[in-house]
C-alpha atoms as a PDB file:
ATOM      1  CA  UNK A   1     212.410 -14.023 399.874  1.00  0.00           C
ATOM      2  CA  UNK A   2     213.726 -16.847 402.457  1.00  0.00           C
ATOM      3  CA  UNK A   3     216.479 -19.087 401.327  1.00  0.00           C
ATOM      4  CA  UNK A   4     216.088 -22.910 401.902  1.00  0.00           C
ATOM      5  CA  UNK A   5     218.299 -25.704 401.743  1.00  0.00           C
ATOM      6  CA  UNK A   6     217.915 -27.951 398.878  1.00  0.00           C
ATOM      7  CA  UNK A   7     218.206 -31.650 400.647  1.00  0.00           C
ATOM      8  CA  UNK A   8     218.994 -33.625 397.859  1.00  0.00           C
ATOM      9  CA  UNK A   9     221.847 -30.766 395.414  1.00  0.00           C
ATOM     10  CA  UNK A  10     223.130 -29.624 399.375  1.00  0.00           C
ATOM     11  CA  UNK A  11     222.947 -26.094 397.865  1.00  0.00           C
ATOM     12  CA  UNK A  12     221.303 -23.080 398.515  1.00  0.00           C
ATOM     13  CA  UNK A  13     217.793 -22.530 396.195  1.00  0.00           C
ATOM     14  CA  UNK A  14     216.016 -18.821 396.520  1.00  0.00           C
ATOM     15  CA  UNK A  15     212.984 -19.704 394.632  1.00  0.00           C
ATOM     16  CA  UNK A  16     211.445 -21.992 396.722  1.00  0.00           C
ATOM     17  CA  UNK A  17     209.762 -21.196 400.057  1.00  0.00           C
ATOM     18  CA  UNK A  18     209.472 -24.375 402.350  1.00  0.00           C
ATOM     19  CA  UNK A  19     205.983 -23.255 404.426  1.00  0.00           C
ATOM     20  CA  UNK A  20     207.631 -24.965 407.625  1.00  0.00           C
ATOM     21  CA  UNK A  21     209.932 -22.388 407.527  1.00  0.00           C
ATOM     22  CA  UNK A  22     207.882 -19.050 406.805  1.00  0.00           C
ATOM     23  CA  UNK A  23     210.423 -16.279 408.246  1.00  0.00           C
ATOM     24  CA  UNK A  24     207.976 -13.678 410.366  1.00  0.00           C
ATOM     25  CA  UNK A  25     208.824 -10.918 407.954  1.00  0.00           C
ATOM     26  CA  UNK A  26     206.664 -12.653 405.354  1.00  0.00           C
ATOM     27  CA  UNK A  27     203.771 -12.753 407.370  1.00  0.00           C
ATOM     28  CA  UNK A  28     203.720  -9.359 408.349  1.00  0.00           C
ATOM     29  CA  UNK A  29     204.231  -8.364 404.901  1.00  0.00           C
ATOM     30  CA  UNK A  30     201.021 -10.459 403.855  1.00  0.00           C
ATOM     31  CA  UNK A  31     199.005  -9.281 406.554  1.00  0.00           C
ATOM     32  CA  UNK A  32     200.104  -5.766 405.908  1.00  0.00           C
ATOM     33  CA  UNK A  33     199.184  -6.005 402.457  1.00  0.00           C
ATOM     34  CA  UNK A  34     195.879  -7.274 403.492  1.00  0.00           C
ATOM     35  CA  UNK A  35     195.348  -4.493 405.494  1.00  0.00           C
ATOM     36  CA  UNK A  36     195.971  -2.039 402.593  1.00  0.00           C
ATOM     37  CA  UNK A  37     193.735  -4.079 400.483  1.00  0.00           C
ATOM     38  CA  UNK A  38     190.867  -3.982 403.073  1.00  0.00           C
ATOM     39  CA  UNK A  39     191.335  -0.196 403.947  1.00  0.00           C
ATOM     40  CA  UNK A  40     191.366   0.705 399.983  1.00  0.00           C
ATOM     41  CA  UNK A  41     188.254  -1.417 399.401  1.00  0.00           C
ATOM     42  CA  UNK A  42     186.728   0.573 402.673  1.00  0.00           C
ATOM     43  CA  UNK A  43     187.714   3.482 400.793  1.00  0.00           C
ATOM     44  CA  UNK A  44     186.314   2.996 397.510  1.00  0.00           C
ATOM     45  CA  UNK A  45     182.838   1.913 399.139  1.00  0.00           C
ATOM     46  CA  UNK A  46     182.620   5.166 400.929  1.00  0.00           C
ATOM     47  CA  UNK A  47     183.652   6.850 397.372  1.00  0.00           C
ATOM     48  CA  UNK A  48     180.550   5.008 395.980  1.00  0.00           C
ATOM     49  CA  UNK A  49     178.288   5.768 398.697  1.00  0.00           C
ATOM     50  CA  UNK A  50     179.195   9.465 398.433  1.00  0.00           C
ATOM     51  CA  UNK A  51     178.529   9.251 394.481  1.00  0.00           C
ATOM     52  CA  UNK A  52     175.649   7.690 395.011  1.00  0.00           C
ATOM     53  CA  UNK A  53     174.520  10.246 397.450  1.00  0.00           C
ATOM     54  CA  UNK A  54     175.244  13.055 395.758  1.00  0.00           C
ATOM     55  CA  UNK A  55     173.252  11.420 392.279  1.00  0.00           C
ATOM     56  CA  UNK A  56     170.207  11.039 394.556  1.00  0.00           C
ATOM     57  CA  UNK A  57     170.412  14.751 396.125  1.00  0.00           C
ATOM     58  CA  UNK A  58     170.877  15.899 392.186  1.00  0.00           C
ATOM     59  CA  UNK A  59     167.923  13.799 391.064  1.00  0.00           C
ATOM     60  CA  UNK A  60     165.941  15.244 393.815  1.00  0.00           C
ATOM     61  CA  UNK A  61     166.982  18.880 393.172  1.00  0.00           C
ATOM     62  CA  UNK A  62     165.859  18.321 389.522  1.00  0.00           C
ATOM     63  CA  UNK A  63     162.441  16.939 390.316  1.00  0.00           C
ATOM     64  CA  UNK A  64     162.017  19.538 393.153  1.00  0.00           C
ATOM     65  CA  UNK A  65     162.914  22.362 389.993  1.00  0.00           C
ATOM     66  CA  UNK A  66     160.490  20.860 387.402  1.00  0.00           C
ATOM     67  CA  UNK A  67     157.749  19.966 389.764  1.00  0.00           C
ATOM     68  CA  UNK A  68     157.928  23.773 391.092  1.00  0.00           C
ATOM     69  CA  UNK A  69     158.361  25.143 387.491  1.00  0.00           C
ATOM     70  CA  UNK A  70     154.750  23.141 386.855  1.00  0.00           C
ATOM     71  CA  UNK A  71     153.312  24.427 389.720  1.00  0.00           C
ATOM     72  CA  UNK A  72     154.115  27.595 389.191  1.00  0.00           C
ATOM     73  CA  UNK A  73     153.383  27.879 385.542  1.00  0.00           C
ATOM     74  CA  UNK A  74     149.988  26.642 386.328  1.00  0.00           C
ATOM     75  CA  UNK A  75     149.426  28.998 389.220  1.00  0.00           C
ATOM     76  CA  UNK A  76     150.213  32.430 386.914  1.00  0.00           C
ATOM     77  CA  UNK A  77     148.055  30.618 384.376  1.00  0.00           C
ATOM     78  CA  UNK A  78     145.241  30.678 386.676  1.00  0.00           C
ATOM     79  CA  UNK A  79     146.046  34.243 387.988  1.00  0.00           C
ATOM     80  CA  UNK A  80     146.715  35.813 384.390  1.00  0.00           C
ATOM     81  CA  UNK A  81     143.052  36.688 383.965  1.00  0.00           C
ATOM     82  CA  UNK A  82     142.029  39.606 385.888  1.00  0.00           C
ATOM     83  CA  UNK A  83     138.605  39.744 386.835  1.00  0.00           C
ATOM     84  CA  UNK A  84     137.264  43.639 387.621  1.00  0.00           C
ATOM     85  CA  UNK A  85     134.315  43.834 389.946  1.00  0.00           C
ATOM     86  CA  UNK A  86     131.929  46.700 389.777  1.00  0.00           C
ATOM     87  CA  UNK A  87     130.095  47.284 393.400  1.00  0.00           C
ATOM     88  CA  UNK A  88     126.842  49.361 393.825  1.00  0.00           C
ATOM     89  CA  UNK A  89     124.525  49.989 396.505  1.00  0.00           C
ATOM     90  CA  UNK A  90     121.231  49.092 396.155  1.00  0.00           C
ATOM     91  CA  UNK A  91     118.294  50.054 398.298  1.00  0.00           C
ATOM     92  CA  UNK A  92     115.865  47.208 399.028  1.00  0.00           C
ATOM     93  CA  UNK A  93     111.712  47.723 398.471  1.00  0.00           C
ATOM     94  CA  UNK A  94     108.857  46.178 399.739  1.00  0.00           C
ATOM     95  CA  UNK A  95     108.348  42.554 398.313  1.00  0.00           C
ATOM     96  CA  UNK A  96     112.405  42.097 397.359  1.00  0.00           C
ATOM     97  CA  UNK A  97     114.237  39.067 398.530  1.00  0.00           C
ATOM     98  CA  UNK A  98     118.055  38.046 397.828  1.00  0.00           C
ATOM     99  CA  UNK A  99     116.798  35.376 394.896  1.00  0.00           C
ATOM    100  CA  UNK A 100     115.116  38.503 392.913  1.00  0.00           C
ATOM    101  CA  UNK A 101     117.884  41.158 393.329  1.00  0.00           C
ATOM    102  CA  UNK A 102     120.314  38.119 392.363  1.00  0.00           C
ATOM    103  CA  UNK A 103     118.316  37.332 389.059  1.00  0.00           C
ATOM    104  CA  UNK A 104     118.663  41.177 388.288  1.00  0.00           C
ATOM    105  CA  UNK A 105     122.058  42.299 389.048  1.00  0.00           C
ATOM    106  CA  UNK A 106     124.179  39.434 388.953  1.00  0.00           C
ATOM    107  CA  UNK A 107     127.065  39.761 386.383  1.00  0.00           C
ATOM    108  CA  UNK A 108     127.888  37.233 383.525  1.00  0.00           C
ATOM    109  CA  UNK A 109     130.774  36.060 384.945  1.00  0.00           C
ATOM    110  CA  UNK A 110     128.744  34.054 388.268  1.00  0.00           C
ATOM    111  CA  UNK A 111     127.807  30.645 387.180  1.00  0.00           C
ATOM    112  CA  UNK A 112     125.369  29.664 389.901  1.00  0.00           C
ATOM    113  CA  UNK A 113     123.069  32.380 391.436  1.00  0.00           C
ATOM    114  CA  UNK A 114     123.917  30.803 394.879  1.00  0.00           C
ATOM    115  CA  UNK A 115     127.255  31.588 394.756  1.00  0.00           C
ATOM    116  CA  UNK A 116     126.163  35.319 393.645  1.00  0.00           C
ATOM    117  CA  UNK A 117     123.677  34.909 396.680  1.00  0.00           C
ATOM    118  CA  UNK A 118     127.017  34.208 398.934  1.00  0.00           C
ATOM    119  CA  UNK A 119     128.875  37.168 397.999  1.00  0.00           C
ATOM    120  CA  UNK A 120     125.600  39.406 398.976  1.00  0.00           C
ATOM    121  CA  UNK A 121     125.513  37.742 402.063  1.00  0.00           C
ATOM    122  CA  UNK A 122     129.430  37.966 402.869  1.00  0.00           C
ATOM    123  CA  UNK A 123     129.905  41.682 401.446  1.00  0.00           C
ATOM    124  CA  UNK A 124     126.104  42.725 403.752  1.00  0.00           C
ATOM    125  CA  UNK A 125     127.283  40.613 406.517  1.00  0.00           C
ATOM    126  CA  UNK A 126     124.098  38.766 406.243  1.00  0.00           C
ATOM    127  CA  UNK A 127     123.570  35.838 408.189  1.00  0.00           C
ATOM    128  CA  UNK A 128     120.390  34.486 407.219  1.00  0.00           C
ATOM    129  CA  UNK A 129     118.224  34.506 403.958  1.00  0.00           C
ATOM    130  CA  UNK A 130     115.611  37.584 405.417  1.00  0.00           C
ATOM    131  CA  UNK A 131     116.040  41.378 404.550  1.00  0.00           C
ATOM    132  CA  UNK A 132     113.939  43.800 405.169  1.00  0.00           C
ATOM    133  CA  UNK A 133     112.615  46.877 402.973  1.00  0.00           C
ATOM    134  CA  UNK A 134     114.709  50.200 403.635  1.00  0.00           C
ATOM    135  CA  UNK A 135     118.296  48.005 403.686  1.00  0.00           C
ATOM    136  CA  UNK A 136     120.844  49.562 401.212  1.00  0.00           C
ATOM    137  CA  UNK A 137     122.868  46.805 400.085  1.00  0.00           C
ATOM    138  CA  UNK A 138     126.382  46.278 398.084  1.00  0.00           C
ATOM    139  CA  UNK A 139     126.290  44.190 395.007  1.00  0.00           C
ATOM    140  CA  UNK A 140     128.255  43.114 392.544  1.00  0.00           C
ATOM    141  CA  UNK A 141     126.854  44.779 389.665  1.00  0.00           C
ATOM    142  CA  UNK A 142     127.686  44.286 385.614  1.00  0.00           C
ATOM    143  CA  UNK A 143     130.047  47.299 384.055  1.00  0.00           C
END
């Protein structure tokens, strides 16, 4: 607080503050306090910034959980069922192509006859659609 001289009483008056007269201490007590003010604003930003940081990481982690617990759930769905393939051999006779051994061994659980055709071909290592008579052949054959 600075202490003026009242002009017109000739006394002495601490509650007013003539501005032409602003003692130094003032100032650096205002610009001190403007400091704080400015440093605790900086630091409450930075608290928000971290809150809001750590609320996306959390809403991340929790998508990242459910999205995995759907996946997986779906994936032992599909793997629950347990298919059990039966192989014989097969020996191939005059006048036999892949399209009639397919119509008679394929199992009920092949949709298409191509795709039984395919597994012929991959289990034989068969390249093209010919065999010959005399060819003994693995198959996927019906329990």
């Amino acid at each position: 607080m600075v202490a003026t001289k009242d002009i017109n009483m000739g006394t002495l008056n601490y509650n007013t503050i003539s501005y032409d007269t602003i003692s130094y201490d003032v100032i650096r007590r205002n610009s001190q306090r403007n400091a704080a003010r400015k440093r605790a604003a900086i630091r409450r930003r930075r608290a928000r910034r971290v809150k809001t940081n750590i609320m996306i990481a959390l809403v991340i982690v929790v998508l990242l959980a459910v999205m995995g617990t759907v996946f997986f759930t779906t994936y032992a769905k599909d793997t629950d069922t347990v298919v059990e393939k039966y192989y014989t051999q097969i020996m191939v006779e005059e006048g036999d192509s892949l399209w009639s051994i397919a119509q008679e061994y394929m199992p009920a659980d092949y949709e298409d006859i191509n795709d039984y055709i395919k597994d012929i071909k991959r289990l034989n290592h068969i390249s093209g659609d010919t065999i010959m008579a005399g060819y003994t052949l693995t198959v996927v054959a019906q329990k």
